[in-house]
C-alpha atoms as a PDB file:
ATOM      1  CA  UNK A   1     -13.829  -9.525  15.192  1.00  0.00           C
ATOM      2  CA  UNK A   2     -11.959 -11.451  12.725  1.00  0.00           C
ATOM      3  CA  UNK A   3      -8.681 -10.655  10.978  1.00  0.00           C
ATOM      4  CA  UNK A   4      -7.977 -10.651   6.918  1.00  0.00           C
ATOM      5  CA  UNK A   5      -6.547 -13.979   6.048  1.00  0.00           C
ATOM      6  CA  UNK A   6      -4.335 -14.487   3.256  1.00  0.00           C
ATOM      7  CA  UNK A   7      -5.704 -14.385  -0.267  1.00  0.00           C
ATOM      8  CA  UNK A   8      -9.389 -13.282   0.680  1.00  0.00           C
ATOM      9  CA  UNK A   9      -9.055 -10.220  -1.548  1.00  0.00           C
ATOM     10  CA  UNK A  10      -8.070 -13.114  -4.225  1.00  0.00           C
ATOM     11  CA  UNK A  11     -10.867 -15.104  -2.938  1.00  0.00           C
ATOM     12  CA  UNK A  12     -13.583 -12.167  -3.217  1.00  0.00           C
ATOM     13  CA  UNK A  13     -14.870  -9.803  -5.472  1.00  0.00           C
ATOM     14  CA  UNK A  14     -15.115  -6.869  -1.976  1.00  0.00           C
ATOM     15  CA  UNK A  15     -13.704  -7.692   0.702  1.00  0.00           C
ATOM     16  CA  UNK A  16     -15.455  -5.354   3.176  1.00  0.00           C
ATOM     17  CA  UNK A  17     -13.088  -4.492   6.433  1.00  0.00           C
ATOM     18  CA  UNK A  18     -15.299  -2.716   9.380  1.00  0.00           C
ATOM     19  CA  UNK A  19     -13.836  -1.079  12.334  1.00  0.00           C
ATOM     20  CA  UNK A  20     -13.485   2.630  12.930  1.00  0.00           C
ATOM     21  CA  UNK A  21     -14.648   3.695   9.489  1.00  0.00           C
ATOM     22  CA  UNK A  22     -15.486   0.967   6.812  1.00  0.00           C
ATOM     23  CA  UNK A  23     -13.119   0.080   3.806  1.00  0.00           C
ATOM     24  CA  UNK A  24     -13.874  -2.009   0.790  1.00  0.00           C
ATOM     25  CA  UNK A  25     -10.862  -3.779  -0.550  1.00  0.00           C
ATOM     26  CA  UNK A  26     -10.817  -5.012  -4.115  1.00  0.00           C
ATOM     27  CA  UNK A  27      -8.487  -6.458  -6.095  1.00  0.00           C
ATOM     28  CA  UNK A  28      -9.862  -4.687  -9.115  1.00  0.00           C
ATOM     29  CA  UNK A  29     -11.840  -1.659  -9.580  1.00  0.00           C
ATOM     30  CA  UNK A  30     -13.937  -1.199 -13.465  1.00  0.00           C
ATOM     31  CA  UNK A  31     -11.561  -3.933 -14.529  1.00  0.00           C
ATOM     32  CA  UNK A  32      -8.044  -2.269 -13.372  1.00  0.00           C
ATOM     33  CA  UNK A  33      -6.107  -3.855 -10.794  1.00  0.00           C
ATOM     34  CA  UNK A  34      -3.227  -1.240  -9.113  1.00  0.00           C
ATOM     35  CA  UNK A  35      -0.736  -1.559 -11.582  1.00  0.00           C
ATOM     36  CA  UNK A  36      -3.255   0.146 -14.128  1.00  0.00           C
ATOM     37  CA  UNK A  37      -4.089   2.543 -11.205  1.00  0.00           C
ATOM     38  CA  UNK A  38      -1.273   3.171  -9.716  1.00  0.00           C
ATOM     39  CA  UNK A  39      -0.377   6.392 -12.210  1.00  0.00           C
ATOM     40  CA  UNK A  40      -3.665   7.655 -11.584  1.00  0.00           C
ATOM     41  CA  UNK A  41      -2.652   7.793  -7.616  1.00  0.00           C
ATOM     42  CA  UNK A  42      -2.468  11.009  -6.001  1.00  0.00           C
ATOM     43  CA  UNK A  43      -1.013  10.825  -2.255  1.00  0.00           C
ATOM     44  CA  UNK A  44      -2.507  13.153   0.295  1.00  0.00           C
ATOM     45  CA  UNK A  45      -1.128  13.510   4.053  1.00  0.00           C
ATOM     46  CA  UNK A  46      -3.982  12.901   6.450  1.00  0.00           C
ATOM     47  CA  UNK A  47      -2.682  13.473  10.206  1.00  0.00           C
ATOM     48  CA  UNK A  48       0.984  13.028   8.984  1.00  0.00           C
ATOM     49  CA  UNK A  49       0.164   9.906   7.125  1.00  0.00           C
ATOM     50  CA  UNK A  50       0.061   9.428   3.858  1.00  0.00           C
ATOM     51  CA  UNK A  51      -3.017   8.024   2.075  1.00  0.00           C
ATOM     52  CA  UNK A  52      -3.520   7.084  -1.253  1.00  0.00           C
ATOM     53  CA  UNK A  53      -6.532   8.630  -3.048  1.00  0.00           C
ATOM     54  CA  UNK A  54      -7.719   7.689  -6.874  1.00  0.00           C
ATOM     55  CA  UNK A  55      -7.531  10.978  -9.092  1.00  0.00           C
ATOM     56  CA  UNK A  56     -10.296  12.070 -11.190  1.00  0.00           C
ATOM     57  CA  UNK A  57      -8.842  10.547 -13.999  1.00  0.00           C
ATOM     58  CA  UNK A  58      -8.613   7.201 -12.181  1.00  0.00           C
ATOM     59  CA  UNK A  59     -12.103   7.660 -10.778  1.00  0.00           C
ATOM     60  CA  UNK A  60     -13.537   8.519 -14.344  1.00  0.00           C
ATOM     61  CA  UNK A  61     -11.750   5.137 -15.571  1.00  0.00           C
ATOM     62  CA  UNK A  62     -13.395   3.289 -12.991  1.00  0.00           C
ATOM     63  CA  UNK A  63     -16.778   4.526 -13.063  1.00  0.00           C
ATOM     64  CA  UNK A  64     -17.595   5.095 -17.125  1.00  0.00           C
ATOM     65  CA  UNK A  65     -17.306   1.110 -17.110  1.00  0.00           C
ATOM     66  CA  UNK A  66     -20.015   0.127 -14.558  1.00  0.00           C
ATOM     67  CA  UNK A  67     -23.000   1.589 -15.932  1.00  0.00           C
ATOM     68  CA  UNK A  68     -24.535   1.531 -12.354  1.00  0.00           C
ATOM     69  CA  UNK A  69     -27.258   4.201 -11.421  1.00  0.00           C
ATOM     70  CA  UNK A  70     -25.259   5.093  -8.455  1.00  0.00           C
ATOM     71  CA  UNK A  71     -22.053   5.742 -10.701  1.00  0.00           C
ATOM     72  CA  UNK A  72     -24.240   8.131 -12.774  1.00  0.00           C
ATOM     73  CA  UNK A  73     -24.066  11.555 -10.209  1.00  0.00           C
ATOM     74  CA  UNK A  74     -19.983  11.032  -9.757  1.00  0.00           C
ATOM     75  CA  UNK A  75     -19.975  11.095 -14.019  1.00  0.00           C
ATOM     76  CA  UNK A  76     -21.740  14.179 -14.194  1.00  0.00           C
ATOM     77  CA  UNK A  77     -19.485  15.776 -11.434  1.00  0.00           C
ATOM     78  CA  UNK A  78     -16.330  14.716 -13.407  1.00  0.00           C
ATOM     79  CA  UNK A  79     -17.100  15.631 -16.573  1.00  0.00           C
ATOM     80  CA  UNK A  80     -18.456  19.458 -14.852  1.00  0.00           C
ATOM     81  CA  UNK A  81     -14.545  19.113 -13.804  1.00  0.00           C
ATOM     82  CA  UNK A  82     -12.701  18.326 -16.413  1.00  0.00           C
ATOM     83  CA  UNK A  83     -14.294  20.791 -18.508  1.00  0.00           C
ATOM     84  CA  UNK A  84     -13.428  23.027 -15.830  1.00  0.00           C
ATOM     85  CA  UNK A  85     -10.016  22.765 -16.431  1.00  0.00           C
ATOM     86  CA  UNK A  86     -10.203  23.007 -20.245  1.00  0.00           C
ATOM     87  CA  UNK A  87      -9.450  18.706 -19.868  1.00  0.00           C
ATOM     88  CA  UNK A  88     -10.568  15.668 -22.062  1.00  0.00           C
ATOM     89  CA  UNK A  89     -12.610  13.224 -20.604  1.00  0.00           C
ATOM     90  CA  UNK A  90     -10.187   9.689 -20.185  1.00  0.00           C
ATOM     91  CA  UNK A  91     -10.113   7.382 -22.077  1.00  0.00           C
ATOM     92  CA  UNK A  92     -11.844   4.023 -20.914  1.00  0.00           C
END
């Protein structure tokens, strides 16, 4: 097993870290780094620790950019919830 080194998440577009569960890191996500995330962040306590989650206005940002096949299913659930709620869809 190897550990991160400085500035591979610079280095790399995914930055893939495997060990009890798998975790992609990326320095940008649809073309937002954190700072454009981070008020799209919604914390949730998992086991008394708190994790970080993107919202579904953060994942609707993220995804509407890609145009990926994969991407497609997560739209359709989004928009069924912010319609739900009586929401707009984000802007991109």
């Amino acid at each position: 097993m190897r550990e991160l080194q400085p500035g591979e998440i610079d280095q790399y577009v995914v930055v893939r870290v495997a060990d009890e569960i798998v975790v992609d890191l990326m320095k940008t996500a649809g073309g937002i780094d954190y700072a454009g995330a981070a008020d799209d962040v919604v914390v949730h306590e998992v086991d008394g620790v708190p994790i970080p989650f993107a919202s579904p206005r953060l994942l609707w940002r993220m995804k509407s950019v890609t145009h990926r096949e994969k991407d497609a299913a997560d739209l359709v659930a989004l928009r069924y919830w912010f319609a739900e709620r009586g929401q707009t869809l984000p802007e991109t």
